[in-house]
C-alpha atoms as a PDB file:
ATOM      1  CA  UNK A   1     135.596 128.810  81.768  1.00  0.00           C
ATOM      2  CA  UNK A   2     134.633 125.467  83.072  1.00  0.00           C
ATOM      3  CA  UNK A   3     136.090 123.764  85.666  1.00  0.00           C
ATOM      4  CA  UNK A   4     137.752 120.070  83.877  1.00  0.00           C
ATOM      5  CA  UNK A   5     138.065 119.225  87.703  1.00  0.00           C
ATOM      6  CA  UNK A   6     134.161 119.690  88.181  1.00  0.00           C
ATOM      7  CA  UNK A   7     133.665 117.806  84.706  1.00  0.00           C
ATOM      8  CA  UNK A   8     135.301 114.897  85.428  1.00  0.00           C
ATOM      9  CA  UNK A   9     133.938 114.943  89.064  1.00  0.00           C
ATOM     10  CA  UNK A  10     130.387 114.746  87.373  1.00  0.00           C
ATOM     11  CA  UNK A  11     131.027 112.494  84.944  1.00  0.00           C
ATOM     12  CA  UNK A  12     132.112 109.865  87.517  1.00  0.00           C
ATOM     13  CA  UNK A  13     129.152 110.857  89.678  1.00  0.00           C
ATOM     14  CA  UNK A  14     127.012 109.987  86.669  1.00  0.00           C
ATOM     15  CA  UNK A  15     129.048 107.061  86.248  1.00  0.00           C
ATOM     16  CA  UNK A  16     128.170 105.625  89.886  1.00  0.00           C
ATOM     17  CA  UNK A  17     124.806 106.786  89.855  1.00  0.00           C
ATOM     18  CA  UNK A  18     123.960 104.885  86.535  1.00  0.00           C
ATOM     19  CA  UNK A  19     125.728 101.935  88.024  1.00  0.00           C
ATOM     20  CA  UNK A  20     123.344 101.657  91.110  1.00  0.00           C
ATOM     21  CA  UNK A  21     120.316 102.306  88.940  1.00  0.00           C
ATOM     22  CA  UNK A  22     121.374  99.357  86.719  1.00  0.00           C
ATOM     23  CA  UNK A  23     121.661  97.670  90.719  1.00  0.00           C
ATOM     24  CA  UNK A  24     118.412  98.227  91.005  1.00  0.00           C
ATOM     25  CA  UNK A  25     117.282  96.979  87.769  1.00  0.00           C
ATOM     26  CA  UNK A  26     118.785  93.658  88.523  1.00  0.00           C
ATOM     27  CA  UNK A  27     116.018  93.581  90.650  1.00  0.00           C
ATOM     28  CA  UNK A  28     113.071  94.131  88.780  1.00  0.00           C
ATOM     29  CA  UNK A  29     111.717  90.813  88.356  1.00  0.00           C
ATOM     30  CA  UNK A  30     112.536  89.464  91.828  1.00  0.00           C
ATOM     31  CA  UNK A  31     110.424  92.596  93.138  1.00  0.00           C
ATOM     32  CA  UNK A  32     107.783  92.083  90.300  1.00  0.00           C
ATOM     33  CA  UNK A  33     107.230  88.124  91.071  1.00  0.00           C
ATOM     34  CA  UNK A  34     106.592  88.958  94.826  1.00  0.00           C
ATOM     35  CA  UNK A  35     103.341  87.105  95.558  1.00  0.00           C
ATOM     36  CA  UNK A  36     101.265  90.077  97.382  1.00  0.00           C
ATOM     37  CA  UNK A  37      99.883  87.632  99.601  1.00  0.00           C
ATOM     38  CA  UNK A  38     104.037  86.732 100.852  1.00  0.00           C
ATOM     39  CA  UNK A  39     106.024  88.378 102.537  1.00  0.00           C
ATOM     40  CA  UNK A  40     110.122  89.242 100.942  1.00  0.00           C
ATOM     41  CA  UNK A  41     112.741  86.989 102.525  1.00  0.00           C
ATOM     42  CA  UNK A  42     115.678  88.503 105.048  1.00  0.00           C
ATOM     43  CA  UNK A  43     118.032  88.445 102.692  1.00  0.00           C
ATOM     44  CA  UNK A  44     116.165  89.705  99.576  1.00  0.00           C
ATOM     45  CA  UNK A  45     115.025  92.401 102.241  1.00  0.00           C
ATOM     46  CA  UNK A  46     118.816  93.344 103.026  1.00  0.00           C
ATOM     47  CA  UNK A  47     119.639  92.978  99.486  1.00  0.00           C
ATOM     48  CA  UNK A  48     116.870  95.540  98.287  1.00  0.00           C
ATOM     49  CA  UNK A  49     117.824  97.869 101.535  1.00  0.00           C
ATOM     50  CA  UNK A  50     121.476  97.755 100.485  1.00  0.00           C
ATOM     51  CA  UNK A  51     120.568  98.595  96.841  1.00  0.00           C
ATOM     52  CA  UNK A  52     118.332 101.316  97.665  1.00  0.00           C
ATOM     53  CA  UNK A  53     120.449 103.062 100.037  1.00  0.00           C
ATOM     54  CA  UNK A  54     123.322 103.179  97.265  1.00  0.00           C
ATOM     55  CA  UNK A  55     121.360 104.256  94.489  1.00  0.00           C
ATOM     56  CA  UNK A  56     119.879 106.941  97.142  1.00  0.00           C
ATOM     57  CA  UNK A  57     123.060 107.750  97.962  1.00  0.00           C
ATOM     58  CA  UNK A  58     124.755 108.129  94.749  1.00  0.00           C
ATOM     59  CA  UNK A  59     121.796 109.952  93.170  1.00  0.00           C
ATOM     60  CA  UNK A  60     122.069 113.004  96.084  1.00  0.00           C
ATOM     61  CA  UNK A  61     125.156 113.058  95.396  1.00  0.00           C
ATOM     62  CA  UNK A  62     125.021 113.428  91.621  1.00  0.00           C
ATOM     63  CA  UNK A  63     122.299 116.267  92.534  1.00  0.00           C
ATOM     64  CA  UNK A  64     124.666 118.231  95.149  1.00  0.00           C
ATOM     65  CA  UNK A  65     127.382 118.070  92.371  1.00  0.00           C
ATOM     66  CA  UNK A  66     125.585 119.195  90.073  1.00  0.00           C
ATOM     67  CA  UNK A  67     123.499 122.470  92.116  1.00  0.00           C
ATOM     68  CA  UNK A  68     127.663 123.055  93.093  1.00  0.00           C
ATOM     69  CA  UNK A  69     128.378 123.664  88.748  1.00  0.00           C
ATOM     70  CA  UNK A  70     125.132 125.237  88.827  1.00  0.00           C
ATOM     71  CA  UNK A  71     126.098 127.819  91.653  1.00  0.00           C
ATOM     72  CA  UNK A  72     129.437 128.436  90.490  1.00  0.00           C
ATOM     73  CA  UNK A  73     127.878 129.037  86.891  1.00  0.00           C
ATOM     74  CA  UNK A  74     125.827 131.777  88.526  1.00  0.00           C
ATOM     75  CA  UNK A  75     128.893 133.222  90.315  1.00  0.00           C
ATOM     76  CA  UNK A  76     130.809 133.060  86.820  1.00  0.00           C
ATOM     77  CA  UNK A  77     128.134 134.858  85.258  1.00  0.00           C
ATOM     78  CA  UNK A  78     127.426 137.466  87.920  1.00  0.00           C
ATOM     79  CA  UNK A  79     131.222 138.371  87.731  1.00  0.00           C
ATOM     80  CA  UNK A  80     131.270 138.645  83.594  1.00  0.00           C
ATOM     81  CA  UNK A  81     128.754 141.559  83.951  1.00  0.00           C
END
């Protein structure tokens, strides 16, 4: 039986994790038009540090979530037999 505590738990995991990505997105063309030969300014800097850390951090925790239903799948399955 699955856990609708676990489900729901993911699904807003997956929720914040897609909302960072789409963070990051926001950035694409402010990273892209970066002259190579420039340097980024402090605040685009902080801005892209902030980003990255919460789409880092929202991502590992989406994976740690998910290796949890994927352990306690195993467990499930170990006791059926």
């Amino acid at each position: 039986m699955t856990d609708p505590n676990g489900i729901e738990a993911l699904k807003a995991s997956f929720r914040g994790a897609l909302s960072t990505a789409d963070a990051l997105a926001a950035l694409k063309d402010k990273i892209i038009a970066i002259d190579p030969a420039g340097s980024l300014s402090p605040q685009d800097l902080d801005e892209l540090g902030r980003v990255t850390l919460a789409h880092a951090v929202a991502s590992q925790a989406l994976r740690a979530l998910v290796e949890s239903l994927i352990s306690n799948r195993s467990s499930l399955i170990k006791s059926d037999e």
